[in-house]
Protein backbone atom coordinates (compact mmCIF):
# COMPACT_ATOMS: atom_id res chain seq x y z
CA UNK A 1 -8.26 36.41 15.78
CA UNK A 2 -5.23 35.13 17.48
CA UNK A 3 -2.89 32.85 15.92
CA UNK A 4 -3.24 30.51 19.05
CA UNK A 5 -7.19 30.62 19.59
CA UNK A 6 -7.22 29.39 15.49
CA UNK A 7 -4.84 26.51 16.27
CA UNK A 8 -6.93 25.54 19.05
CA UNK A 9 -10.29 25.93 17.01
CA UNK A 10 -8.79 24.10 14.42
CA UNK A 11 -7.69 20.90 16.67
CA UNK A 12 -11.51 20.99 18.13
CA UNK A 13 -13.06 20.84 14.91
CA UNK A 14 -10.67 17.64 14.19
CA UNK A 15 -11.31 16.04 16.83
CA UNK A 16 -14.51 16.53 16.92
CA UNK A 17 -14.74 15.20 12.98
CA UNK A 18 -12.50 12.06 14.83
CA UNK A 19 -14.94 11.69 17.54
CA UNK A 20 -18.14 11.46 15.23
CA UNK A 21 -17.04 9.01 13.22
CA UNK A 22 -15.78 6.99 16.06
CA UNK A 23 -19.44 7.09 17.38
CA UNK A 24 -20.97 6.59 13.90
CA UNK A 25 -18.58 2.99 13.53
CA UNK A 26 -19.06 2.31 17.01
CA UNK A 27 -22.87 2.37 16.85
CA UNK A 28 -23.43 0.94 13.73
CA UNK A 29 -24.78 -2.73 13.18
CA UNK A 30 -22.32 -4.47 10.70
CA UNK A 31 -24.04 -4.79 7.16
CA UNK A 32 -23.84 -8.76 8.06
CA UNK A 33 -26.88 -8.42 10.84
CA UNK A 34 -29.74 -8.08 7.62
CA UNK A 35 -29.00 -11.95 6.31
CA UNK A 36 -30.38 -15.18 7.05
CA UNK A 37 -27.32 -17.47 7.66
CA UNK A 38 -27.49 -21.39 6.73
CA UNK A 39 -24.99 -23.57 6.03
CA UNK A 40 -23.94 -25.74 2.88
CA UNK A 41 -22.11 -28.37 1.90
CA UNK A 42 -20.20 -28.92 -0.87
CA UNK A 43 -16.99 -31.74 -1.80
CA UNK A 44 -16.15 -32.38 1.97
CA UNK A 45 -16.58 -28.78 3.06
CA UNK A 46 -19.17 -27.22 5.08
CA UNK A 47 -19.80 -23.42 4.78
CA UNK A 48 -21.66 -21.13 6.58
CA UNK A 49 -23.26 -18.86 4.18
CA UNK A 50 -25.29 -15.42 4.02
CA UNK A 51 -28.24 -15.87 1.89
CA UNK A 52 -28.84 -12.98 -0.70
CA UNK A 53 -31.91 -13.61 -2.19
CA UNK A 54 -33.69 -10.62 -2.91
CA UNK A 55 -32.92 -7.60 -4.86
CA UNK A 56 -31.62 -5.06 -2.04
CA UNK A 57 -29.43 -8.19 -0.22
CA UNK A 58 -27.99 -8.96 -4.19
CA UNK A 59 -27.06 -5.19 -4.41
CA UNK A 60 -25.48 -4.63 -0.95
CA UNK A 61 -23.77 -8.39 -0.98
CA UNK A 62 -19.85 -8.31 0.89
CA UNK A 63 -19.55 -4.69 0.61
CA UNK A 64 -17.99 -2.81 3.36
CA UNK A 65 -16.79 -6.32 4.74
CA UNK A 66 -13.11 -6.14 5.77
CA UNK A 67 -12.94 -10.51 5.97
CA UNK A 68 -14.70 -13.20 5.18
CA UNK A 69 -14.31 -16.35 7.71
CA UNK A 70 -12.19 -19.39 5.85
CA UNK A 71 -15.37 -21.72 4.95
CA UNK A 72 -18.07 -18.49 5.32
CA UNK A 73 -19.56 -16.99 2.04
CA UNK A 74 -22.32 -15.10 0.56
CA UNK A 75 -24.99 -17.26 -1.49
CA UNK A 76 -27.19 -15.16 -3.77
CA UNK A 77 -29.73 -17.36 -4.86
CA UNK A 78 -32.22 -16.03 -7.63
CA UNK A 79 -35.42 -17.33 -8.79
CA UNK A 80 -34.00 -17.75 -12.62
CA UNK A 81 -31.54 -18.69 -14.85
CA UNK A 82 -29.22 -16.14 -16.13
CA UNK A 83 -25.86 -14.93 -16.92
CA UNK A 84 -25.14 -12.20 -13.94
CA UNK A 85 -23.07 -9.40 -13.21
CA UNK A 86 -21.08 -8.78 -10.27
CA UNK A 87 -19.99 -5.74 -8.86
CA UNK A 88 -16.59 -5.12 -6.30
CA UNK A 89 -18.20 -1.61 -5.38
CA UNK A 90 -16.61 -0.97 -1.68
CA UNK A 91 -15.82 -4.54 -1.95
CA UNK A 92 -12.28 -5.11 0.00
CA UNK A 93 -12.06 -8.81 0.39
CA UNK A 94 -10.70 -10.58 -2.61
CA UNK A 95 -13.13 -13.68 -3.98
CA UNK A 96 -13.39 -16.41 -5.66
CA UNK A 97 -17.37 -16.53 -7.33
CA UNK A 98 -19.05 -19.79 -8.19
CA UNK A 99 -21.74 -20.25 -10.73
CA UNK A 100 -23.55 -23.11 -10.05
CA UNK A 101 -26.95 -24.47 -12.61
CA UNK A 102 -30.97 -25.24 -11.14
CA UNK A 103 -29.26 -28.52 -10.44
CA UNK A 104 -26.73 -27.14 -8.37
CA UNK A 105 -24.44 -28.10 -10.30
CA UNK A 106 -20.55 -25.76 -10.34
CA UNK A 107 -20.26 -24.55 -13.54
CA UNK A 108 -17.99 -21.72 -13.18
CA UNK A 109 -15.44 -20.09 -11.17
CA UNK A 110 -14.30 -16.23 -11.60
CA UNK A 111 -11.72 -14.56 -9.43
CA UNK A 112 -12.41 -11.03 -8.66
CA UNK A 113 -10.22 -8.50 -7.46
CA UNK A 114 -11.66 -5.82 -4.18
CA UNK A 115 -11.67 -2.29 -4.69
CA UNK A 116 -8.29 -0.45 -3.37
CA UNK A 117 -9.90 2.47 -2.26
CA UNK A 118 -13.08 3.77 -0.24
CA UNK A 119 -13.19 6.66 -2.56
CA UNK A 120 -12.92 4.54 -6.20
CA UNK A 121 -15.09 5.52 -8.53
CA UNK A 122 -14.42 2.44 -10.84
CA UNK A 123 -14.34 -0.51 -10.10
CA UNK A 124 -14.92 -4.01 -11.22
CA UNK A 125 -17.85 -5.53 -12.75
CA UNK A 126 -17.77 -9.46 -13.68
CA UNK A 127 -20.02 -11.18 -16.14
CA UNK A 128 -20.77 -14.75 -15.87
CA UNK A 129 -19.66 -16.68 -19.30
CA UNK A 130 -22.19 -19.47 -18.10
CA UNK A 131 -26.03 -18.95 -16.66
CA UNK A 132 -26.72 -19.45 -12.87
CA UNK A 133 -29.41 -19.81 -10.21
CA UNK A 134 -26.75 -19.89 -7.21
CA UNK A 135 -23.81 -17.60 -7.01
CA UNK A 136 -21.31 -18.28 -4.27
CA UNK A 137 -18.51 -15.78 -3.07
CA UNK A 138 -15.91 -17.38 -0.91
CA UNK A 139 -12.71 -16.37 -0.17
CA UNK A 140 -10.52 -15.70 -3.41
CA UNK A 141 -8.51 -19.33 -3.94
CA UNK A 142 -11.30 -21.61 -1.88
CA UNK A 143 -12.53 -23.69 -4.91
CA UNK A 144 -8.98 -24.71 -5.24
CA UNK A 145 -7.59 -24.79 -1.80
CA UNK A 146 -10.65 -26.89 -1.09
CA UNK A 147 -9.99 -29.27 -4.20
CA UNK A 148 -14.03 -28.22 -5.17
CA UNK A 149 -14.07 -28.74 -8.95
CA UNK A 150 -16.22 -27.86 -11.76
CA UNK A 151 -19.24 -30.54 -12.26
CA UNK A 152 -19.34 -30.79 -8.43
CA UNK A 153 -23.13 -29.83 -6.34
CA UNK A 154 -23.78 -28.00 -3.29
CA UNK A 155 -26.79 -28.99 -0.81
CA UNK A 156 -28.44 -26.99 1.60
CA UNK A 157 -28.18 -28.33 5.13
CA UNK A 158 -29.48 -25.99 7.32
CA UNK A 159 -31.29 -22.62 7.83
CA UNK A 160 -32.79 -21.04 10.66
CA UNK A 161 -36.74 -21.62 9.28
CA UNK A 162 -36.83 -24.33 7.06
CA UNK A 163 -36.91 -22.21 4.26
CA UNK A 164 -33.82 -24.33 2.40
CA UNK A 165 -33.59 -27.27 4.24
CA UNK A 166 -35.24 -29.38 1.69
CA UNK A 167 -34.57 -27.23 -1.16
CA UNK A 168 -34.36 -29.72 -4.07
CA UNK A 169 -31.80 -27.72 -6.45
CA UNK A 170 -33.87 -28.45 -9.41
């Protein structure tokens, strides 16, 4: 084969890898499109949150995300009370997680640092020191920024079908 025609071949099969995963980005929903947003309020703050309250939503969570809006968040809400772990798997936003009781109630805050890579093969896993029904990822340095504190409660505010609205955090 010439050395020009396998130049050119080459540069086709490139850009056609290029092209395809233009398309693939272009056409894709964002992982965000699956949750119910609500909002919350906490202190003085209002946030507009993500609900992840069932297993698949817990697993998936902020990965893939490349920002997180300054008073947005993910809430995973469970049905129990438990320590939990948390995973940064294709994670790239760095967060501040908040551990809050049946009551609501903040509890905890643990600072986790995103993945660095797409292709990392470790990464970090976090494991509440406290037991939680309501985990709340916010941008890394919120709590403080915010002046939210430990002992403080979140309410529900709205939701798009009632289903929180009146939730009584007990």
């Amino acid at each position: 084969m010439p050395q020009h025609n396998r130049a050119a071949n080459t540069a086709r099969f490139f850009l056609s890898l290029v092209l395809i995963f233009f398309l693939m980005d272009a056409g894709a929903s964002g992982p965000e499109d699956s949750f119910e947003r609500i909002q919350i309020s906490i202190g003085q703050r209002t946030l507009v949150v993500e609900v992840a309250d069932s297993q698949a939503k817990r697993e998936t969570g902020l990965m893939y995300r490349k920002q997180l809006g300054e008073n947005e968040g993910m809430l995973f809400i469970y049905s129990d009370i438990q320590h939990r772990r948390f995973w940064m798997k294709n994670t790239y936003i760095p967060l501040s997680l908040g551990i809050f009781d049946a009551s609501c109630r903040l509890v905890e805050i643990i600072h986790m640092t995103p993945a660095h890579t797409v292709m990392q093969k470790r990464f970090s896993v976090y494991t509440t020191h406290y037991p939680g029904r309501y985990f709340l990822e916010v941008n890394q340095g919120w709590f403080r920024k915010n002046k939210i504190d430990l002992g403080m409660t979140f309410s529900f505010i709205t939701d798009n079908n009632g289903k929180y609205s009146g939730h009584s955090c007990k």
